[in-house]
N, C-alpha and C. Protein backbone atom coordinates (compact mmCIF):
# COMPACT_ATOMS: atom_id res chain seq x y z
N UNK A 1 -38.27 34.52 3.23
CA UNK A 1 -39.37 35.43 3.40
C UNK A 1 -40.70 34.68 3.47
N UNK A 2 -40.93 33.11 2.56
CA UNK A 2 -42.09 32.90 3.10
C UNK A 2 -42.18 32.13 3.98
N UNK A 3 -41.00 31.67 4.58
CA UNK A 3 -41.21 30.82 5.89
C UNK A 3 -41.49 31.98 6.89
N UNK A 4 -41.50 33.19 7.31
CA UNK A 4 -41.75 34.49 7.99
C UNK A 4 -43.61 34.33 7.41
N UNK A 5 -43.72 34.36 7.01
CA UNK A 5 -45.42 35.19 6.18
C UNK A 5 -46.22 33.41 6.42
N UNK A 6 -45.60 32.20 6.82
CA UNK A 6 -46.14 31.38 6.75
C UNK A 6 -46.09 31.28 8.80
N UNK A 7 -45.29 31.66 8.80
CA UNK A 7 -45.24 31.90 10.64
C UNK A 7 -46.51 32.83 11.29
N UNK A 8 -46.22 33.87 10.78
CA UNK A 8 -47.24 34.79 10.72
C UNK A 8 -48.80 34.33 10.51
N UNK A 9 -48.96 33.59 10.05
CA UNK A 9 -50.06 32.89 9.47
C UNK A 9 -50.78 31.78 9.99
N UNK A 10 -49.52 30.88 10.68
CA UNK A 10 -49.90 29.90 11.37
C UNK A 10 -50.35 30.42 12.70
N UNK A 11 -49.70 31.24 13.30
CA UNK A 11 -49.72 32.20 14.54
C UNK A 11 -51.42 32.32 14.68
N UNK A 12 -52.15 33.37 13.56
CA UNK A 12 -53.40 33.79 13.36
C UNK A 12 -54.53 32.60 13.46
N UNK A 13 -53.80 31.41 12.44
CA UNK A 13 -55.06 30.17 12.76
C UNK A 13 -54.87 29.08 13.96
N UNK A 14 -53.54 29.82 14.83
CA UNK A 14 -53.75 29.25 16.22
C UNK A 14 -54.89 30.33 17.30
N UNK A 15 -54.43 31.81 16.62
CA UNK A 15 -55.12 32.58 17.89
C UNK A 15 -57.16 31.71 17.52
N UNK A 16 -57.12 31.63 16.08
CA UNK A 16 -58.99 31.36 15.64
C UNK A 16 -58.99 29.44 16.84
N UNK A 17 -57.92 29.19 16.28
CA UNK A 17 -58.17 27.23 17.45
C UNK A 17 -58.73 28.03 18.85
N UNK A 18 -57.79 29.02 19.27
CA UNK A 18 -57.70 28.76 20.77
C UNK A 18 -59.25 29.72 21.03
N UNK A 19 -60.07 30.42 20.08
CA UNK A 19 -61.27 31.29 20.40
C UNK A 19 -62.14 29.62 19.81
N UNK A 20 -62.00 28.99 19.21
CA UNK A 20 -62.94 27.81 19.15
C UNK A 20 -62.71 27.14 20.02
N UNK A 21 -61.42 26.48 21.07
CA UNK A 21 -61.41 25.90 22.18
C UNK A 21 -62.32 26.57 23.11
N UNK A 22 -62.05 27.78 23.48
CA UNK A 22 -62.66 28.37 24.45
C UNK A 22 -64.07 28.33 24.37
N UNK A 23 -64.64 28.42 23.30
CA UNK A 23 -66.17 28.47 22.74
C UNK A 23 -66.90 27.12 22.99
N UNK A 24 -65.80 25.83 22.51
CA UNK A 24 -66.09 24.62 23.17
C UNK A 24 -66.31 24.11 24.60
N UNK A 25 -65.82 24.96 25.23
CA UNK A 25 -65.45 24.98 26.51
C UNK A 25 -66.54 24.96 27.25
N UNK A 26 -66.77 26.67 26.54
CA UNK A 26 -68.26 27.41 27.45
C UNK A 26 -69.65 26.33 27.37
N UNK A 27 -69.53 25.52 25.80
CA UNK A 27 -70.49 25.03 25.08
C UNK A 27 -70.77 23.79 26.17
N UNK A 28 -69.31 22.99 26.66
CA UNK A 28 -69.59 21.63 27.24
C UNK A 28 -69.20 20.68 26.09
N UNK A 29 -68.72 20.90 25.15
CA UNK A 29 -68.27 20.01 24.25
C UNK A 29 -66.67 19.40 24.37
N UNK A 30 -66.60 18.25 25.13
CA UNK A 30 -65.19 18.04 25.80
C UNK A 30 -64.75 17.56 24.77
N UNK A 31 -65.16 16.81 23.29
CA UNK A 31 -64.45 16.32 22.81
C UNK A 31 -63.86 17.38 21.51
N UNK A 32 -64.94 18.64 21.62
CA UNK A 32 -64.25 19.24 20.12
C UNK A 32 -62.95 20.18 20.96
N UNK A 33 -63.40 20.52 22.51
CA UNK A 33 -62.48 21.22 23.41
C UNK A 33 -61.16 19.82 23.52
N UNK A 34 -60.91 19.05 23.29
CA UNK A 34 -59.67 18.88 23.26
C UNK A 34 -59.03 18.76 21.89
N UNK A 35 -60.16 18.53 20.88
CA UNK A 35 -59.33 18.52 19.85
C UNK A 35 -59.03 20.06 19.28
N UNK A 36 -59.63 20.87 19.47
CA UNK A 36 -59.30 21.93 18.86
C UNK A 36 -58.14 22.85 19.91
N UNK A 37 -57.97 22.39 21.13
CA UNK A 37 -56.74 22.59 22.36
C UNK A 37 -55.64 21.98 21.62
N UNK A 38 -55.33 20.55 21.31
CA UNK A 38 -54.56 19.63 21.13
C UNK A 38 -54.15 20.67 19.00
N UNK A 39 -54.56 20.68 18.44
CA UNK A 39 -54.48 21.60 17.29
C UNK A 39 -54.00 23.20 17.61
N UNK A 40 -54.44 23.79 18.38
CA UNK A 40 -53.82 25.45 18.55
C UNK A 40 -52.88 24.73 19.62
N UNK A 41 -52.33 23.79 20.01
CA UNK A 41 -50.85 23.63 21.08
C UNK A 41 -49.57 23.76 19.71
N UNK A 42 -50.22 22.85 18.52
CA UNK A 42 -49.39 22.02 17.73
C UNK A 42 -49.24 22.76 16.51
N UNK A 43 -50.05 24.02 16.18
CA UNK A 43 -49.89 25.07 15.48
C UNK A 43 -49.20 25.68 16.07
N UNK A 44 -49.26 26.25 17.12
CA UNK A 44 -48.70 27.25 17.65
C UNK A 44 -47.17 26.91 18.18
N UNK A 45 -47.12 25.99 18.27
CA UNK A 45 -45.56 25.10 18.50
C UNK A 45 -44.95 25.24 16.73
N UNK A 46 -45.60 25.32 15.82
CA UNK A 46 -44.88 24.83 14.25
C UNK A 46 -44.59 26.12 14.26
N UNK A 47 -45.94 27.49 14.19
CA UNK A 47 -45.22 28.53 14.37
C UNK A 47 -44.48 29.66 14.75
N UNK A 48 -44.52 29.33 16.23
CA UNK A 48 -43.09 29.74 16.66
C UNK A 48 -41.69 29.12 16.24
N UNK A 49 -41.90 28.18 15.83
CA UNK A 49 -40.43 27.35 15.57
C UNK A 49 -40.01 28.32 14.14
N UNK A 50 -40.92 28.05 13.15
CA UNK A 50 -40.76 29.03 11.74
C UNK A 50 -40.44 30.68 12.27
N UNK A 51 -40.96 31.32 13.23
CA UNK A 51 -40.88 32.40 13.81
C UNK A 51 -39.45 32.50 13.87
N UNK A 52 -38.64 31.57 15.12
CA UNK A 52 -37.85 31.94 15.50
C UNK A 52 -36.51 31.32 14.43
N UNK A 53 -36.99 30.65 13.19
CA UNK A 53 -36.08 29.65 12.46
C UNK A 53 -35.67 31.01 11.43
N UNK A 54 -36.61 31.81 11.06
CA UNK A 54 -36.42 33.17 10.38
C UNK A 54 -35.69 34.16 11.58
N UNK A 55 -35.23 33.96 12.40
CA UNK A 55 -35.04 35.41 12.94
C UNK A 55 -33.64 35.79 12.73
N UNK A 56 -32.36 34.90 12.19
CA UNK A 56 -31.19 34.95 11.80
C UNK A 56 -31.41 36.33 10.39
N UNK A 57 -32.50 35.90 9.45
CA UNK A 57 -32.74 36.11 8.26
C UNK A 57 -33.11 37.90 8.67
N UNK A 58 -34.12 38.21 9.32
CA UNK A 58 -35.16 39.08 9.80
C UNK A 58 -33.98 40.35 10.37
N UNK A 59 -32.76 40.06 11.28
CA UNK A 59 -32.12 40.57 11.76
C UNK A 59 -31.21 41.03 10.66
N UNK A 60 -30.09 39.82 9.42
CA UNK A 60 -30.02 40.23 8.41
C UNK A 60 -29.53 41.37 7.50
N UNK A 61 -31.20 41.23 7.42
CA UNK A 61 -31.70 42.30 6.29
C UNK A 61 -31.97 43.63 6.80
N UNK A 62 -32.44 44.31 8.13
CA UNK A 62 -32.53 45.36 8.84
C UNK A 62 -31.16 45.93 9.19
């Protein structure tokens, strides 16, 4: 259950990376726009993996 609520979670502080990439973007700031791109790729890769590593569990219990 908390690898689910930690998926969930990681998910949310990828959607906040990818509204600061974009913000970098608009700004002209190439270097915080790749690091904060290169961070919401690598969040968002950990939590889908936890996403889909719970879904044996998720199915389960319903």
């Amino acid at each position: 259950m908390v690898a689910a609520w930690s998926a969930v979670m990681s998910i949310a502080v990828a959607a906040a990376l990818l509204i600061m990439a974009m913000l970098a973007a608009a700004d002209g700031h190439s270097g915080m726009l790749l690091a904060t791109a290169g961070a919401c790729a690598a969040v968002s890769i950990l939590g889908l993996a936890l996403l889909e590593s719970t879904g044996r569990d998720r199915l389960d219990r319903h």
